[in-house]
N, C-alpha and C. Protein backbone atom coordinates (compact mmCIF):
# COMPACT_ATOMS: atom_id res chain seq x y z
N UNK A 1 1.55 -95.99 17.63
CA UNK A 1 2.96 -96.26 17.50
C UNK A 1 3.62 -96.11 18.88
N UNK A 2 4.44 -97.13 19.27
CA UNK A 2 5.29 -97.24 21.11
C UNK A 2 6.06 -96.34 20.45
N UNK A 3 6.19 -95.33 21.36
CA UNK A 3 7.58 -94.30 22.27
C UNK A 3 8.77 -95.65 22.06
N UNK A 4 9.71 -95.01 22.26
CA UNK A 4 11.15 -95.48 22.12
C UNK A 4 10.92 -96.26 24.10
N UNK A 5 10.84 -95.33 24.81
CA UNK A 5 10.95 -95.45 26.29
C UNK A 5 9.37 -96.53 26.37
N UNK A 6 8.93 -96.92 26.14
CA UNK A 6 8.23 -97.68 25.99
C UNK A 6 7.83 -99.37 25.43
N UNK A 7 9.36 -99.31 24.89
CA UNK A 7 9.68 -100.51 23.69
C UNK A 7 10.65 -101.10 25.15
N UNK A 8 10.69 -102.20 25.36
CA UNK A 8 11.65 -103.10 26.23
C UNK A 8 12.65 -103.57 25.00
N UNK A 9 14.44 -104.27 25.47
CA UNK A 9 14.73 -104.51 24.50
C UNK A 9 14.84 -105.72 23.76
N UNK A 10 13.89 -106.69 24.17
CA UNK A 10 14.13 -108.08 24.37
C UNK A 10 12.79 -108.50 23.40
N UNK A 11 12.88 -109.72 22.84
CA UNK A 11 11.61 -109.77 22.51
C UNK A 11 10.61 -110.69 23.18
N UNK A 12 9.54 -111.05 22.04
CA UNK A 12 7.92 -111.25 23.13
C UNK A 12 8.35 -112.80 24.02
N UNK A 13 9.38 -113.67 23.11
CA UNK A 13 9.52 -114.53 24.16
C UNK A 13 9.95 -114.74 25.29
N UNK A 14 11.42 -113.88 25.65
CA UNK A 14 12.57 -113.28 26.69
C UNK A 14 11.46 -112.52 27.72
N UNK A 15 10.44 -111.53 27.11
CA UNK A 15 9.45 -110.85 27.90
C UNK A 15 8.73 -111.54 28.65
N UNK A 16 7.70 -112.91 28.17
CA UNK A 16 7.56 -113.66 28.82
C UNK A 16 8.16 -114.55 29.96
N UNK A 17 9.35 -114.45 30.03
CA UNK A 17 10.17 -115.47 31.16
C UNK A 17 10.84 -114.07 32.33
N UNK A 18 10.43 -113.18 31.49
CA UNK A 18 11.26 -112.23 31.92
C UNK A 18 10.60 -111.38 33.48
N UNK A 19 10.96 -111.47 34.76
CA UNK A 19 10.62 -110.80 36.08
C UNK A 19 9.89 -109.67 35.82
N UNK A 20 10.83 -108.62 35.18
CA UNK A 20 10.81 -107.56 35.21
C UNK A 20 9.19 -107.21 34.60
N UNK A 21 9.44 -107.48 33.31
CA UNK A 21 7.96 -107.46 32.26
C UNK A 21 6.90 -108.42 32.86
N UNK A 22 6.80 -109.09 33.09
CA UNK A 22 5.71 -109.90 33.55
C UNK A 22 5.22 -109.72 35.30
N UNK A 23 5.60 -110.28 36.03
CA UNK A 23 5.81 -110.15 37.27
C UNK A 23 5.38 -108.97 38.22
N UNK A 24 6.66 -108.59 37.99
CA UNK A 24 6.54 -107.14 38.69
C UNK A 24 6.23 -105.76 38.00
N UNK A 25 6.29 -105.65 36.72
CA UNK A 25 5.79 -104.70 36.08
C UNK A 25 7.20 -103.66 36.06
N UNK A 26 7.84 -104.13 36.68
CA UNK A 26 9.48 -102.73 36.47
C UNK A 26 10.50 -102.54 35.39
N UNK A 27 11.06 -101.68 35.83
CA UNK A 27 11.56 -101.10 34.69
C UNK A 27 12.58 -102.20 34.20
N UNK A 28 13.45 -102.04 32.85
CA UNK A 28 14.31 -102.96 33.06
C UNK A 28 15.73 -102.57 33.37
N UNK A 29 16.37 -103.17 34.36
CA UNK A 29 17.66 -102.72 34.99
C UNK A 29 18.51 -102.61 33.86
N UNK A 30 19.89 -101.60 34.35
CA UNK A 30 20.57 -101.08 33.18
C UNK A 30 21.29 -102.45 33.49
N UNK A 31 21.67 -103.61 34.11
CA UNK A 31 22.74 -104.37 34.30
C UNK A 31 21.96 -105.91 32.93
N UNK A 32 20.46 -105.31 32.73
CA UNK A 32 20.04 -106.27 31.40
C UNK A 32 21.19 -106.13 30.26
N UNK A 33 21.77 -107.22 29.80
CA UNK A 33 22.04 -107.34 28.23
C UNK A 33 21.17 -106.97 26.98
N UNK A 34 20.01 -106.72 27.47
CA UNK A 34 19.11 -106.25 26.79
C UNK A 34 18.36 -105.05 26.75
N UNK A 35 18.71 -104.62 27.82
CA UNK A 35 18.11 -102.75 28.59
C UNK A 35 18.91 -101.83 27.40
N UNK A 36 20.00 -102.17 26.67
CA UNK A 36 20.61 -100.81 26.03
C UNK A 36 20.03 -100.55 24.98
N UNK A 37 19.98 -99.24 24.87
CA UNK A 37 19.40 -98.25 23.81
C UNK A 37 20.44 -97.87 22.76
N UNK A 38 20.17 -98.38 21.35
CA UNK A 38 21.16 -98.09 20.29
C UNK A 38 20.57 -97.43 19.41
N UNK A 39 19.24 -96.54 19.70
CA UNK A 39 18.44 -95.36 18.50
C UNK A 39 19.34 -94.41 18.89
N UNK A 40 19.37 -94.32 17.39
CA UNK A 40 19.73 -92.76 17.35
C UNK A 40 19.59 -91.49 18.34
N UNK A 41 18.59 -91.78 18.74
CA UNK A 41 18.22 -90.08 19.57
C UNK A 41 18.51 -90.39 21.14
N UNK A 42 19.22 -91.37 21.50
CA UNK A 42 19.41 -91.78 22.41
C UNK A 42 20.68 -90.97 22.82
N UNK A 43 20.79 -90.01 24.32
CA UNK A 43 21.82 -89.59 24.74
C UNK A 43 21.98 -89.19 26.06
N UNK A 44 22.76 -89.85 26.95
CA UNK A 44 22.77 -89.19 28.26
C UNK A 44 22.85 -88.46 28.67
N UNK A 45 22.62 -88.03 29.73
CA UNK A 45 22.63 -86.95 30.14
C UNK A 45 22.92 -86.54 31.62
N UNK A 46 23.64 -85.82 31.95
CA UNK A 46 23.92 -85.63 33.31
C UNK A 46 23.98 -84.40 33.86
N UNK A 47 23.30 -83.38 32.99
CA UNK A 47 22.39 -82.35 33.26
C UNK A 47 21.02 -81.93 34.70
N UNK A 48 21.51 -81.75 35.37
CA UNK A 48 20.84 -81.68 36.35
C UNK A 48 19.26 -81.29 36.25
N UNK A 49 19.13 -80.42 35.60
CA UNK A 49 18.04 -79.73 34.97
C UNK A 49 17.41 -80.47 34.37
N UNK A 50 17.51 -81.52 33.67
CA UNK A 50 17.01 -82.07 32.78
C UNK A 50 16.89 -83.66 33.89
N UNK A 51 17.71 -84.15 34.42
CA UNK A 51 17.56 -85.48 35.47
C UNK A 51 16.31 -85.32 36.51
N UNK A 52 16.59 -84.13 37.01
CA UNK A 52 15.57 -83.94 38.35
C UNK A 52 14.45 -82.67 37.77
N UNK A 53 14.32 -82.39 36.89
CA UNK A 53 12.80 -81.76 36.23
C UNK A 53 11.37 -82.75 36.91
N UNK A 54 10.85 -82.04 37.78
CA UNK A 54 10.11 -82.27 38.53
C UNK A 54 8.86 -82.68 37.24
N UNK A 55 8.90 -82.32 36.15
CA UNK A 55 7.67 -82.28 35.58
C UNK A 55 7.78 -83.48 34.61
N UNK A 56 9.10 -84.35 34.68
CA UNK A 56 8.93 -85.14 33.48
C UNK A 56 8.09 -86.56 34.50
N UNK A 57 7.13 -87.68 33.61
CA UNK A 57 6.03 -88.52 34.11
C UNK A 57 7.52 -89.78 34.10
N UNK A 58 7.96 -90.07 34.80
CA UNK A 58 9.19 -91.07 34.68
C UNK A 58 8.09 -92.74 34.71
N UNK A 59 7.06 -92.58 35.36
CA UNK A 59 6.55 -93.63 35.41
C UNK A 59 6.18 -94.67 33.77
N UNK A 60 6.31 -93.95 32.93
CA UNK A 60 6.12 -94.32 31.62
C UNK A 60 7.80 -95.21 30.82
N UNK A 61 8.36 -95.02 31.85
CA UNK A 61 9.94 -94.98 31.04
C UNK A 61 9.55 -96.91 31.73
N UNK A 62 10.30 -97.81 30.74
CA UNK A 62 10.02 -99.38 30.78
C UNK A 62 11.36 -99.66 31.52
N UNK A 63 12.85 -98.75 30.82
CA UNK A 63 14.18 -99.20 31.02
C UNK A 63 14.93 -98.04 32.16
N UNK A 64 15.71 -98.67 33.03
CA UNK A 64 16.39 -97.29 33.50
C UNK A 64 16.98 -96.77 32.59
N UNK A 65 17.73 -96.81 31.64
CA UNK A 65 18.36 -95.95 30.63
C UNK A 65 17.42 -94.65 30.35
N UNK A 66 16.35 -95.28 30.24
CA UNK A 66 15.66 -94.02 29.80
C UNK A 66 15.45 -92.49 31.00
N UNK A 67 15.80 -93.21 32.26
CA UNK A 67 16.06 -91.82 33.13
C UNK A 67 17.04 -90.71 33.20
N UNK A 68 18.06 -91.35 31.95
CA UNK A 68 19.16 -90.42 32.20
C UNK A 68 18.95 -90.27 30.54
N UNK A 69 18.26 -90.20 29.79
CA UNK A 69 18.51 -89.82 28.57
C UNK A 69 18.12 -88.44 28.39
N UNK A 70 18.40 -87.91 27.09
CA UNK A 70 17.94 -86.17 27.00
C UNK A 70 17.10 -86.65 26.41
N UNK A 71 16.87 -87.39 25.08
CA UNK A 71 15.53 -87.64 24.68
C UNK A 71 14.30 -87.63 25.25
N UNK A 72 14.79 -88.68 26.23
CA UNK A 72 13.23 -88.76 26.80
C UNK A 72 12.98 -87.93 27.61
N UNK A 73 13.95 -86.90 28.96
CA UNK A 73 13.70 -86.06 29.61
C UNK A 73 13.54 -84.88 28.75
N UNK A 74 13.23 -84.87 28.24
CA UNK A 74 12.68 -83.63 26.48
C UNK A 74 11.54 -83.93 26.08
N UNK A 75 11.24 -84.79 26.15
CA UNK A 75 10.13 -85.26 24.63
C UNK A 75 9.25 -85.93 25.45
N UNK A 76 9.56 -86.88 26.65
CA UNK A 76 8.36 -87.33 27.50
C UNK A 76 7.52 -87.07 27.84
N UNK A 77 6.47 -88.10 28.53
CA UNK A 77 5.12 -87.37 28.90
C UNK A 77 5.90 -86.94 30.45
N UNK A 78 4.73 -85.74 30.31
CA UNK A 78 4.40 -85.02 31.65
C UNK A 78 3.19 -85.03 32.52
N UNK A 79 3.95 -85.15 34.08
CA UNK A 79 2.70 -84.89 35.40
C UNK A 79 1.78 -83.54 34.93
């Protein structure tokens, strides 16, 4: 089962045409119409502690959203 931070928000056809997913392999920019996160457990965060935690694996996160969320800086994989 995909992680939430793992799911892009677009689907398999948009993915295909899409830079980010195909191409270059990066995350998807928050300025996508399609990058926003509307789950539930989704919440920002601007917690310092929780943004710059040296131990969370950010490389797993697909969307920038997911760098500032508490969810995922909680629940993510770790270095």
């Amino acid at each position: 089962m995909a992680r939430c931070w793992e799911m892009r928000g677009c689907d398999d056809e948009m993915q295909a045409e899409c830079l980010h997913s195909t191409t270059l392999h990066d995350r998807c920019p928050t300025k996508c119409a399609f990058a926003g996160c509307d789950l539930p457990q989704h919440e920002l965060t601007s917690d310092p502690a929780l943004v710059f935690d040296p131990s969370v694996d950010r490389d797993h996160a697909v969307k920038e959203y997911c760098l500032f969320c508490a969810f995922f800086l909680i629940n993510g994989p770790r270095r």
